[in-house]
C-alpha atoms as a PDB file:
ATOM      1  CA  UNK A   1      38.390 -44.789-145.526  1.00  0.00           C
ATOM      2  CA  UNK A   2      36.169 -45.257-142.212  1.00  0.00           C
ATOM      3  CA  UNK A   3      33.540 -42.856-141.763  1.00  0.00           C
ATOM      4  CA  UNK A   4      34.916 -40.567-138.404  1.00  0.00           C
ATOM      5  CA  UNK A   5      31.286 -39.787-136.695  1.00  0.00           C
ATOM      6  CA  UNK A   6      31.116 -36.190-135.073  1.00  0.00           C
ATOM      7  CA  UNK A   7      31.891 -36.950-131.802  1.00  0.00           C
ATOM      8  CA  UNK A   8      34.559 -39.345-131.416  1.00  0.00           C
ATOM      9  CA  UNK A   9      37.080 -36.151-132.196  1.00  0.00           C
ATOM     10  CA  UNK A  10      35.810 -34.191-129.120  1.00  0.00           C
ATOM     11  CA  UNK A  11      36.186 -37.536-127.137  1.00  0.00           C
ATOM     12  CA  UNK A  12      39.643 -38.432-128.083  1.00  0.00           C
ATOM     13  CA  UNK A  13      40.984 -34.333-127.289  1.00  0.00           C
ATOM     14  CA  UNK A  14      38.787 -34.544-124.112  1.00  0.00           C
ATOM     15  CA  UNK A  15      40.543 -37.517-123.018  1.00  0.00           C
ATOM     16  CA  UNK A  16      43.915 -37.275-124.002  1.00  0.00           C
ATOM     17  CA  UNK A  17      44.752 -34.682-121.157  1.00  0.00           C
ATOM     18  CA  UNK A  18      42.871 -37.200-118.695  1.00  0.00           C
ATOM     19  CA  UNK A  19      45.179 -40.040-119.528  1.00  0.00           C
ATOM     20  CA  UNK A  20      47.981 -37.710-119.600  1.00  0.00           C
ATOM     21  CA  UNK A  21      47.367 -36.734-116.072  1.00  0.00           C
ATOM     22  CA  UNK A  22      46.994 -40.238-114.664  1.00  0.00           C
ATOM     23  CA  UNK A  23      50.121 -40.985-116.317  1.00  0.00           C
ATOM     24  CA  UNK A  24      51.753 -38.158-114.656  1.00  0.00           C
ATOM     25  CA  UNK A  25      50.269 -37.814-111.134  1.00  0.00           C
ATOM     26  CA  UNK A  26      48.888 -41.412-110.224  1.00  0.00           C
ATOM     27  CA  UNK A  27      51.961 -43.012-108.955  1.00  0.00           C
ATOM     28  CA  UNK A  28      52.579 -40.181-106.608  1.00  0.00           C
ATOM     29  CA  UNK A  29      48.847 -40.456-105.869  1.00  0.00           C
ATOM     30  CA  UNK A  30      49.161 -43.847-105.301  1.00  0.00           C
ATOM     31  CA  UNK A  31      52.370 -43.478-103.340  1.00  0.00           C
ATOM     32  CA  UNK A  32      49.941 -41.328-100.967  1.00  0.00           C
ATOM     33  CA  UNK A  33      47.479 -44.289-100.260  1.00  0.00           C
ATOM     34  CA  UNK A  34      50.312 -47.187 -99.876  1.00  0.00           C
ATOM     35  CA  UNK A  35      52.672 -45.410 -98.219  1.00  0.00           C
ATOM     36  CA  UNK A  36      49.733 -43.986 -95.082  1.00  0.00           C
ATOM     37  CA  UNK A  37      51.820 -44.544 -91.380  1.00  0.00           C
ATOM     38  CA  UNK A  38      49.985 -43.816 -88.293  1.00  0.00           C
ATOM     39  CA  UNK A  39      50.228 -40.129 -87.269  1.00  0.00           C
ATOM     40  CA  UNK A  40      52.238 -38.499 -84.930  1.00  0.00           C
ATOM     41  CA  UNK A  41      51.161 -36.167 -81.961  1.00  0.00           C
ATOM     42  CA  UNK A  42      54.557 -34.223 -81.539  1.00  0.00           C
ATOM     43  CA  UNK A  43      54.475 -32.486 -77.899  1.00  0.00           C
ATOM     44  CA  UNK A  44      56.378 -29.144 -77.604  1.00  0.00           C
ATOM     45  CA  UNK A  45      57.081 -27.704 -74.039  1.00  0.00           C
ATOM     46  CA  UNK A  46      55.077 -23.966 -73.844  1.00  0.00           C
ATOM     47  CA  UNK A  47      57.453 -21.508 -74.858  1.00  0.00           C
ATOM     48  CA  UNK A  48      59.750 -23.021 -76.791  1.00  0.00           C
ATOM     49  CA  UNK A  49      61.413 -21.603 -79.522  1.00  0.00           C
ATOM     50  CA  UNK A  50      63.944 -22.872 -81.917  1.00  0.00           C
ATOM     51  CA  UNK A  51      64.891 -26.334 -83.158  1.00  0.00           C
ATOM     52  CA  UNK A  52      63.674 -30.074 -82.405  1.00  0.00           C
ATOM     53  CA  UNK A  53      65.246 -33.030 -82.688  1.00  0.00           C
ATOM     54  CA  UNK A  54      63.607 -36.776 -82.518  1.00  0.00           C
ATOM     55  CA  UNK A  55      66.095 -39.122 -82.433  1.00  0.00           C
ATOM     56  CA  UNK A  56      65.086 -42.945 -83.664  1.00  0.00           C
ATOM     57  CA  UNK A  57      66.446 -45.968 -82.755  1.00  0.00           C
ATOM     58  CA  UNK A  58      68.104 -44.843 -79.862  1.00  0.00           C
ATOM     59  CA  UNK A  59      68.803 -48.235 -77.875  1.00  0.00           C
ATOM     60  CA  UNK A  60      68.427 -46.579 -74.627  1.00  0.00           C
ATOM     61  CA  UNK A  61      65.601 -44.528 -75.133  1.00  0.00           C
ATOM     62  CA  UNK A  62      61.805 -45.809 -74.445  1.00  0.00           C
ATOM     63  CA  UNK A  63      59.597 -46.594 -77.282  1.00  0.00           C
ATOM     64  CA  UNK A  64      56.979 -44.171 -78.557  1.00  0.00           C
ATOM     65  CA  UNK A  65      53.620 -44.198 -76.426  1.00  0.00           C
ATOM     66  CA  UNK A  66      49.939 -44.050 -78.175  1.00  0.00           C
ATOM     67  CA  UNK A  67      46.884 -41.922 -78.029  1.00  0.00           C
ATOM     68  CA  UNK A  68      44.280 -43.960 -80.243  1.00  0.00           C
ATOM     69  CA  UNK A  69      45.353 -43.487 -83.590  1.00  0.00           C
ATOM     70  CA  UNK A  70      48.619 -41.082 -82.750  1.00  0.00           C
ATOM     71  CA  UNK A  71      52.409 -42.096 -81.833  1.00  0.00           C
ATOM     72  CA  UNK A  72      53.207 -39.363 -79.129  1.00  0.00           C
ATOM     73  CA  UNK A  73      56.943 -37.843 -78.799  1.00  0.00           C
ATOM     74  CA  UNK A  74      57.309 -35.719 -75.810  1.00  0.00           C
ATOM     75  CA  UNK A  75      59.721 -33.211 -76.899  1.00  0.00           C
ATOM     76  CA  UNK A  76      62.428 -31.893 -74.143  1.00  0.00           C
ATOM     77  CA  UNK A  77      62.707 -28.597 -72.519  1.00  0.00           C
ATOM     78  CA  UNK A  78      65.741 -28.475 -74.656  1.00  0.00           C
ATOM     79  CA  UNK A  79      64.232 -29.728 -77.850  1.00  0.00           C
ATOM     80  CA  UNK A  80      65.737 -32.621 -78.267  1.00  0.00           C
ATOM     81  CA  UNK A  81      63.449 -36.545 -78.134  1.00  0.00           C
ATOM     82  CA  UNK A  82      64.795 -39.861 -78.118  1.00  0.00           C
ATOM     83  CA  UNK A  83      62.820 -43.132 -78.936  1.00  0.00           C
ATOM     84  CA  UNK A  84      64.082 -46.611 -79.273  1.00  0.00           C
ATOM     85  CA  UNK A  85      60.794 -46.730 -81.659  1.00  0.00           C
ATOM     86  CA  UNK A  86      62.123 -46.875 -86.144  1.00  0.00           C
ATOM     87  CA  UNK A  87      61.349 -44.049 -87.497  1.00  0.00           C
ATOM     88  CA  UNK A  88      58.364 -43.869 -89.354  1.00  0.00           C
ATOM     89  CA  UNK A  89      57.843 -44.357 -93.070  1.00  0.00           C
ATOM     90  CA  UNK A  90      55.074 -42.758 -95.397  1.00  0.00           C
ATOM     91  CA  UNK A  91      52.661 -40.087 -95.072  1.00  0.00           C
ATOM     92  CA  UNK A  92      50.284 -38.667 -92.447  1.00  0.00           C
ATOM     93  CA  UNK A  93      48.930 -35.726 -91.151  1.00  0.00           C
ATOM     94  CA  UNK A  94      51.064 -35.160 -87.742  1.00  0.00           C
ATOM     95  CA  UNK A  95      49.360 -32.619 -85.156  1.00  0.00           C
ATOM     96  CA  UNK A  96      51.791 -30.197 -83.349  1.00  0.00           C
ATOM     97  CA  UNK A  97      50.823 -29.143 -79.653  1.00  0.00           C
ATOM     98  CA  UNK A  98      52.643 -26.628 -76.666  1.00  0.00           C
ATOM     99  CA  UNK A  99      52.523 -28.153 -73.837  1.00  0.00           C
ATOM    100  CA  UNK A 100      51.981 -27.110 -70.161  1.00  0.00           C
ATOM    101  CA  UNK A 101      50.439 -28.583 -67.057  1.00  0.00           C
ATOM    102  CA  UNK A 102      48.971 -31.603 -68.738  1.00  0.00           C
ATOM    103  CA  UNK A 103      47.355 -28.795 -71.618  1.00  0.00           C
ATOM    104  CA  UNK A 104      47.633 -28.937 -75.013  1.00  0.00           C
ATOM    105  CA  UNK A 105      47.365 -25.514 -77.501  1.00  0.00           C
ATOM    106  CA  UNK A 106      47.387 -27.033 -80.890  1.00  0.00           C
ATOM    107  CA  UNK A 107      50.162 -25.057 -83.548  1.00  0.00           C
ATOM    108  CA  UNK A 108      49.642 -24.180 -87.100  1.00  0.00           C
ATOM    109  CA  UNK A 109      52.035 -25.878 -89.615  1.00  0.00           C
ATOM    110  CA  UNK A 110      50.233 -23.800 -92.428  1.00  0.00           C
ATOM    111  CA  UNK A 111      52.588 -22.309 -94.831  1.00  0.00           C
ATOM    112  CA  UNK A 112      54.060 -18.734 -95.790  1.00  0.00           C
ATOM    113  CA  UNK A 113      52.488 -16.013 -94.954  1.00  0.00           C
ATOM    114  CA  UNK A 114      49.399 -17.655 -92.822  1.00  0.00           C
ATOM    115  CA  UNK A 115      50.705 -18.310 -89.297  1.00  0.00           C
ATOM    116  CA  UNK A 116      52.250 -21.373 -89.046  1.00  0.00           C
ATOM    117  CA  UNK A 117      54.328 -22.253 -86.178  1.00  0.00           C
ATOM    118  CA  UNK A 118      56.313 -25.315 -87.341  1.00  0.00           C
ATOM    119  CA  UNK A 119      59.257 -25.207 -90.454  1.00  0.00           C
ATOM    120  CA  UNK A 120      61.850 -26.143 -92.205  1.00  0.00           C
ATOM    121  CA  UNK A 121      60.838 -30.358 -91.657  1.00  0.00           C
ATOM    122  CA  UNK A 122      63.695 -32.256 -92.365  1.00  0.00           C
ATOM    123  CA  UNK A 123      64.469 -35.835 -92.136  1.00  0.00           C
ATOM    124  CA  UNK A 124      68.731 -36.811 -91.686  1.00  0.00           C
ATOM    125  CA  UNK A 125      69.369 -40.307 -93.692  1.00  0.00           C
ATOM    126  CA  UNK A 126      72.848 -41.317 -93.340  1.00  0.00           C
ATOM    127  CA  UNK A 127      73.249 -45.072 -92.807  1.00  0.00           C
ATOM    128  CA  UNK A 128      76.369 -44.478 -90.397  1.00  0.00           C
ATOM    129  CA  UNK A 129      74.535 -42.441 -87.972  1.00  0.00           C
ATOM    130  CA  UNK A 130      71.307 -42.153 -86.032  1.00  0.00           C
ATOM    131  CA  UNK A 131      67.772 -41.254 -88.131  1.00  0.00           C
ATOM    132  CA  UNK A 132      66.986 -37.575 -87.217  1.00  0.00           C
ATOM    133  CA  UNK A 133      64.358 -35.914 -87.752  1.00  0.00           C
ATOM    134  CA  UNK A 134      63.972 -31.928 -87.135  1.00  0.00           C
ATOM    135  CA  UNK A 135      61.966 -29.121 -87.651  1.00  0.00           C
ATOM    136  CA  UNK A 136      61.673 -25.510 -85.864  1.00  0.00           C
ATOM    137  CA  UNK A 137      59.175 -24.067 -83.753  1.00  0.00           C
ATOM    138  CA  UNK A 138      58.379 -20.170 -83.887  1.00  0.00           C
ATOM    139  CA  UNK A 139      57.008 -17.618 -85.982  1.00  0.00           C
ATOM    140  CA  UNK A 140      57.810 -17.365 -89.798  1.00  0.00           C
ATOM    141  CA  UNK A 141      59.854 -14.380 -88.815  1.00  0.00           C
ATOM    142  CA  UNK A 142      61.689 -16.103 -86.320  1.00  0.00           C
ATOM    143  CA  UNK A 143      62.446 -19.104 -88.815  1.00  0.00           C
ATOM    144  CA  UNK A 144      63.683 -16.746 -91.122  1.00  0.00           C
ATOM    145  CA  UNK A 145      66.258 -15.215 -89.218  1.00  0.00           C
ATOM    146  CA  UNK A 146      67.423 -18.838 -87.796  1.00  0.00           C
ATOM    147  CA  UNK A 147      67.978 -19.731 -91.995  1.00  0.00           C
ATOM    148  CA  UNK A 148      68.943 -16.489 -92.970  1.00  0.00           C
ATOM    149  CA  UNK A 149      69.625 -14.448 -90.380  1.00  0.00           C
ATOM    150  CA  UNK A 150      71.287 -11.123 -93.311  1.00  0.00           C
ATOM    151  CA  UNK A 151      67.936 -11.256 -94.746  1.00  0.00           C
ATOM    152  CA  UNK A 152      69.047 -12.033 -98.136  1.00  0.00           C
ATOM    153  CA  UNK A 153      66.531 -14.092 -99.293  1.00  0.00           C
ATOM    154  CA  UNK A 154      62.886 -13.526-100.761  1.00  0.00           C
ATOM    155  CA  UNK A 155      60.222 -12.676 -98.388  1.00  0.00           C
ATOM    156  CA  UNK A 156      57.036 -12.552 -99.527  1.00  0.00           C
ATOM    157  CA  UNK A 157      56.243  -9.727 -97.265  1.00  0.00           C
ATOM    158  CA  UNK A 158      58.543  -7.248 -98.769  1.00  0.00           C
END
């Protein structure tokens, strides 16, 4: 029988959770550096509260402009975009901004419970209509009574 020397036990326990993890993060990890789009710089009229809509694809529409790095969708005083632009595919850290009078006032998309401005991000795939993508505007308060407007569901603030 070999001869096991003192270490190699401590090695192979150390390592076994290491190639346990790569095994079960690195393709999302990897997803996240092949799957990188540009960023978008969504523009939100001062004010507004509820739901936005980008439209892709829209034939009539103009495509998306750029700043640098950044597509830019000017967003409607009623919410709603349209851009003849495809809609983009992958990951990237999109900046959310009120706009009025040619000023921007950057919003939070930070999560529950830390002042975020922008929820509920949702992309609509259905191959017989339009690409959609939405999201609201407002306060977490306000976003919870557009979902559920009984207050039935958790809140983490009692």
């Amino acid at each position: 029988m070999p001869k096991v020397r003192p270490g190699s036990l401590a090695l192979l326990l150390i390592s076994l959770p290491i190639v346990a993890g790569f095994c079960s993060y690195g393709p999302f990890v990897l997803d996240l550096f092949l799957h990188r789009r540009p960023p978008t710089r969504f523009l939100i009229p001062e004010g507004y509260v509820g739901w936005v809509r980008i439209q892709y694809s829209a034939a009539t529409a103009p495509p998306l402009a750029r700043e640098g790095k950044y597509w830019v969708i000017a967003i409607g005083r009623d919410g709603i975009a349209q851009t003849s632009s495809p809609p983009p595919e992958g990951w990237a850290n999109d900046q959310f901004f009120n706009q009025s009078d040619g000023h921007r006032r950057m919003l939070s998309n930070a999560g529950w419970c830390k002042g975020g401005m922008i929820w509920g991000e949702e992309v609509e795939r259905d191959p017989k209509a339009p690409f959609v993508e939405s999201f609201f505007v407002g306060s977490e308060d306000q976003f919870r009574m557009q979902v559920d407007p009984k207050g039935r569901l958790y809140s983490p603030r009692g």
